[in-house]
Protein backbone atom coordinates (compact mmCIF):
# COMPACT_ATOMS: atom_id res chain seq x y z
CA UNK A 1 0.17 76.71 95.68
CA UNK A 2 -3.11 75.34 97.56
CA UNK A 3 -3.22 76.90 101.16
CA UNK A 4 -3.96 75.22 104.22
CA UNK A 5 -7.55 75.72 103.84
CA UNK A 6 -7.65 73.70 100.64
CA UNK A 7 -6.41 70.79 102.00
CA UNK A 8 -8.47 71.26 104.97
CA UNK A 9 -11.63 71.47 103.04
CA UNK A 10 -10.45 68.85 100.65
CA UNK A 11 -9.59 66.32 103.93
CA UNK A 12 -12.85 67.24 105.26
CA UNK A 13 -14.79 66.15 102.49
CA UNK A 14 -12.51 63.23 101.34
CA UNK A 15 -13.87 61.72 104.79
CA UNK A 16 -17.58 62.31 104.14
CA UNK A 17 -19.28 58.70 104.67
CA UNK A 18 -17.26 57.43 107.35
CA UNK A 19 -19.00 56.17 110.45
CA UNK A 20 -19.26 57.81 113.24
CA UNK A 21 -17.77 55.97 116.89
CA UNK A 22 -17.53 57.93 119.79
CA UNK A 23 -13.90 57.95 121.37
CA UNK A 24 -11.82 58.18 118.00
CA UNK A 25 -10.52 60.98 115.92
CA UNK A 26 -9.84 58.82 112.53
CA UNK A 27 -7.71 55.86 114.66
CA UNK A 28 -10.22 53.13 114.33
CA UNK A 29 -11.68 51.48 111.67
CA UNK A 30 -15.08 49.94 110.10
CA UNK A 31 -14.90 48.04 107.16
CA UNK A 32 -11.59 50.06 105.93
CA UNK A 33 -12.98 53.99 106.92
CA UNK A 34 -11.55 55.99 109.44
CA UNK A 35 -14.02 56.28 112.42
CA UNK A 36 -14.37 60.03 114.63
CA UNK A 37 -16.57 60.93 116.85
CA UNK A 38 -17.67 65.04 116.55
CA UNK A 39 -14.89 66.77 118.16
CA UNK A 40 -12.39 64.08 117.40
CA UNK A 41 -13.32 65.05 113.20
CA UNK A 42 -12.51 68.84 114.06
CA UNK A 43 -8.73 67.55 116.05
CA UNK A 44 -8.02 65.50 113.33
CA UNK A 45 -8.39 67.89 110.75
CA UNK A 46 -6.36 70.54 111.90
CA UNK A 47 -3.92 67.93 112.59
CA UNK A 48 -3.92 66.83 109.03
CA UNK A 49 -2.82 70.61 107.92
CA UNK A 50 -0.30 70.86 110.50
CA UNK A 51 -1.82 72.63 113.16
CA UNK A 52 -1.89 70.77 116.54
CA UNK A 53 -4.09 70.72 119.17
CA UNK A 54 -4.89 68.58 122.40
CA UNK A 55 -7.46 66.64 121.72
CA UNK A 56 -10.36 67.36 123.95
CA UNK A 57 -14.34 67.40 123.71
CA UNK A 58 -16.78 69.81 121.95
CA UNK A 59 -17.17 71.46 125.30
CA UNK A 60 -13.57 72.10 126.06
CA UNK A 61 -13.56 73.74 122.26
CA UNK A 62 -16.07 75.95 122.83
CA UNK A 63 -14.00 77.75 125.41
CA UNK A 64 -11.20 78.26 123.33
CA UNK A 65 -10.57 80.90 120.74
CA UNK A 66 -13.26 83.61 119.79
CA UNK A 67 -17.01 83.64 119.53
CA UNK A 68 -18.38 85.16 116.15
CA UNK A 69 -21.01 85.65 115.01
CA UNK A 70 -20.93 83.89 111.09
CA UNK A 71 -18.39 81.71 109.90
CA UNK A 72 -16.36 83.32 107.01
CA UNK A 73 -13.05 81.43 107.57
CA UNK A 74 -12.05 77.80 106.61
CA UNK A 75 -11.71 76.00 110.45
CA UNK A 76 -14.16 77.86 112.15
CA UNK A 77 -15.73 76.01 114.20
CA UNK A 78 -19.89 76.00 114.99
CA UNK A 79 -20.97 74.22 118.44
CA UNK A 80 -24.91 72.98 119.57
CA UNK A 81 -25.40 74.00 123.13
CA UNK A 82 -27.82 72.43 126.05
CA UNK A 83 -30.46 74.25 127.84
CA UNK A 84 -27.75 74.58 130.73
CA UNK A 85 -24.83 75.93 127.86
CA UNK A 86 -22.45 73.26 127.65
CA UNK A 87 -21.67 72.35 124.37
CA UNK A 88 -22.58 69.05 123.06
CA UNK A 89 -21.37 68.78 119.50
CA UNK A 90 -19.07 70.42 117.14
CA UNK A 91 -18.35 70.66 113.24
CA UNK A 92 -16.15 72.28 111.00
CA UNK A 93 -16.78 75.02 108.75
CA UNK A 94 -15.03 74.26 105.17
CA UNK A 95 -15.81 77.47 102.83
CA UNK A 96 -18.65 77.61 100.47
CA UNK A 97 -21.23 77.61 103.14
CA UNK A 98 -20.87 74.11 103.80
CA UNK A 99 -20.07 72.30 106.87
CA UNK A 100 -18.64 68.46 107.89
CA UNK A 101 -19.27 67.20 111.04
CA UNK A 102 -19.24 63.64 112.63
CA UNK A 103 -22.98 63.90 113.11
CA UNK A 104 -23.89 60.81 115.11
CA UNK A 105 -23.99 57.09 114.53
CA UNK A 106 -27.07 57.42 112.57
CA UNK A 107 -25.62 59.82 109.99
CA UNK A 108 -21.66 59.34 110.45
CA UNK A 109 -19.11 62.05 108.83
CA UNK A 110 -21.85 63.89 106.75
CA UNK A 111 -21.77 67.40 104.71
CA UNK A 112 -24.22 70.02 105.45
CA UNK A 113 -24.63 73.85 105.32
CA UNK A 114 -24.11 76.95 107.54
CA UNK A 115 -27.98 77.99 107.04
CA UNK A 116 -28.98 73.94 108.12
CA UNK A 117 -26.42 74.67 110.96
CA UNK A 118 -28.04 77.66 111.99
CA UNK A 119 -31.45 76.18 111.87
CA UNK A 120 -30.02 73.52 114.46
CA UNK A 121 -29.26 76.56 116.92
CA UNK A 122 -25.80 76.68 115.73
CA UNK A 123 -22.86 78.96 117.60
CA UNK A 124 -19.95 79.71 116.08
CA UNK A 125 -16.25 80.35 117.14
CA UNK A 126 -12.66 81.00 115.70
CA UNK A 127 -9.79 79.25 117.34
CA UNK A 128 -7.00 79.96 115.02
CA UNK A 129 -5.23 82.76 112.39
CA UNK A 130 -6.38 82.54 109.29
CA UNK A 131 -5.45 79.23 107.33
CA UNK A 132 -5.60 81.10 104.14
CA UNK A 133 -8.16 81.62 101.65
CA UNK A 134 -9.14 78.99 99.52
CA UNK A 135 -7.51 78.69 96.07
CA UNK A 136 -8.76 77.04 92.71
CA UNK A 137 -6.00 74.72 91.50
CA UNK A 138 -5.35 76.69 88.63
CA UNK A 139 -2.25 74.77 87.12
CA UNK A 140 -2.72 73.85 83.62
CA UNK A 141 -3.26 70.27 81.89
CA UNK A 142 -0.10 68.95 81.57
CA UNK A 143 1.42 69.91 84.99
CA UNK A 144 3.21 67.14 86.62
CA UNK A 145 2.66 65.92 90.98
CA UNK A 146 4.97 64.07 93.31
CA UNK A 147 3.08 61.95 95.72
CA UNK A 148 4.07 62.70 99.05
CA UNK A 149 2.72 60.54 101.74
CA UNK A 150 4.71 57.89 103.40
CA UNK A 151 1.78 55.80 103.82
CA UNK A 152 0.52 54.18 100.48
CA UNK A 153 -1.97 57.01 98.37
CA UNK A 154 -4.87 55.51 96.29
CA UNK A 155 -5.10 56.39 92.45
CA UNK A 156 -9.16 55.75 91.57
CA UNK A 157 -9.58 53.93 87.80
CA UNK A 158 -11.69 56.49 85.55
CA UNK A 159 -14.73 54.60 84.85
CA UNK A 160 -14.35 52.23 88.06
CA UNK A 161 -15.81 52.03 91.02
CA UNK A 162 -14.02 53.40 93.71
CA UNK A 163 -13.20 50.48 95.21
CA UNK A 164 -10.94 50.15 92.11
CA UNK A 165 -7.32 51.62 92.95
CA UNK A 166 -3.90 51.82 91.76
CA UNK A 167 -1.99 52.16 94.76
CA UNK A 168 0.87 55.22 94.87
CA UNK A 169 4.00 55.57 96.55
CA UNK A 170 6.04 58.18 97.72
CA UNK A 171 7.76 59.63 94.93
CA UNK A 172 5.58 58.79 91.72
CA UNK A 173 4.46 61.37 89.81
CA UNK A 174 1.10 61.51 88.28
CA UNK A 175 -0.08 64.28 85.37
CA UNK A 176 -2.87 66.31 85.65
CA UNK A 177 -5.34 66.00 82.96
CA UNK A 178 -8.41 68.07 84.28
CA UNK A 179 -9.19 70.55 86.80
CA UNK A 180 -9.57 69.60 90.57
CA UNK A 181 -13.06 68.41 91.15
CA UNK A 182 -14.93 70.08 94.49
CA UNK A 183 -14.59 66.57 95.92
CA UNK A 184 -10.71 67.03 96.42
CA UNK A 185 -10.44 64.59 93.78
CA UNK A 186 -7.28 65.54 90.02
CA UNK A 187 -7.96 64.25 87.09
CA UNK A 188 -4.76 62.64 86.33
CA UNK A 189 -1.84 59.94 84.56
CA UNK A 190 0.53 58.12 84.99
CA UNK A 191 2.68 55.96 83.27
CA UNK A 192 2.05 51.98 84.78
CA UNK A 193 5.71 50.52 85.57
CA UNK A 194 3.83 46.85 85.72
CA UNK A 195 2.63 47.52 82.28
CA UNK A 196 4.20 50.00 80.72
CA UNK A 197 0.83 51.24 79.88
CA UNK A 198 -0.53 54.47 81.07
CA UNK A 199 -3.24 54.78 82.91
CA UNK A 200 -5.61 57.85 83.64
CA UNK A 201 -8.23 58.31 86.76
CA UNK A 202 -8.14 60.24 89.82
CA UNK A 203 -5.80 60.95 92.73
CA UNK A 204 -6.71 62.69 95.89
CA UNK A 205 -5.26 66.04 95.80
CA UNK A 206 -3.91 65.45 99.44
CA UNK A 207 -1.36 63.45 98.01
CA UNK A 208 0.22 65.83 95.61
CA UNK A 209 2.86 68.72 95.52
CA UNK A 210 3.78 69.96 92.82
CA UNK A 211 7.04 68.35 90.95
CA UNK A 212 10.19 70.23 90.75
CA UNK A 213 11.52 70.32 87.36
């Protein structure tokens, strides 16, 4: 069962590319992306795993939780201070030795690592219990997911472009042909009910639990 740090990191990266606006945390919206600003990125993905927070600014982060010195947990947190030690930006540690952060307008959601972090003058903190370690999807070809959002989930073509979906709805079920890619993305089909065909792509792991038989 995939912990709350593999949906974490897979949320995190599922929203690399989208622009950067300061004042949102994933509410507004540029040509169809979610839009955050830095600290607004780190709120909205512990909200996304269940674990709620008020929504405040890199500085008023900083003073919460624990200051360590590396980052060895999924949602730690790493801050950029001013000469005078307020912090000014913060991004989210998701396993690996890679980072996300809502950068700046210039470079929007964007992935990174803890040594390019560091470089950057980097401080680190922990503000919650461990969300778990992070887990390969290790279920075998064959194994069947329930979608699980209300909101409509996107199924990706394999072949197309991305902008190329299949639109899922609470309660389909999808089979997983491959094993999940890094990018949070399952090989996967399902049967078409428009068609009757069956068609085979990608669906953002997100999306998924796994079916009850």
């Amino acid at each position: 069962m995939a912990t709350k740090a593999d949906l974490m990191r897979a949320n995190a990266l599922h929203e690399v590319g989208s622009p950067y606006v300061w004042g949102t945390q994933g509410d507004g919206s540029v040509a169809g992306y979610d839009t955050y600003d830095c600290s607004g990125f780190v709120w909205a993905m512990y909200n996304g795993v269940g674990v709620h927070m008020v929504r405040t600014t890199a500085e008023g982060l900083w003073h919460k939780g624990t200051h360590i010195a590396a980052p060895s947990l999924v949602g730690d947190t790493f801050y950029l201070l001013s000469p005078n030690g307020h912090a000014h930006h913060v991004g989210l540690y998701v396993g690996k030795s890679q980072i996300v952060e809502a950068r700046s307008p210039q470079r929007d959601v964007c992935l990174g690592t803890v040594a390019g972090a560091n470089k950057r003058g980097a401080r680190w903190n922990r503000r919650f219990a461990d969300l778990g370690s992070l887990t390969p999807v290790t279920t075998p070809v064959g194994t069947r997911y329930m979608v699980v959002p209300d909101e409509t989930a996107m199924h990706k073509y394999a072949g197309a472009s991305s902008s190329v979906v299949m639109p899922l709805v609470r309660g389909n079920v999808v089979t997983q042909t491959g094993p999940l890619e890094s990018n949070g993305w399952l090989p996967c089909k399902r049967l078409d009910p428009r068609t009757n065909t069956v068609k085979t792509g990608y669906v953002y792991f997100r999306y998924l639990v796994v079916e009850k038989q």
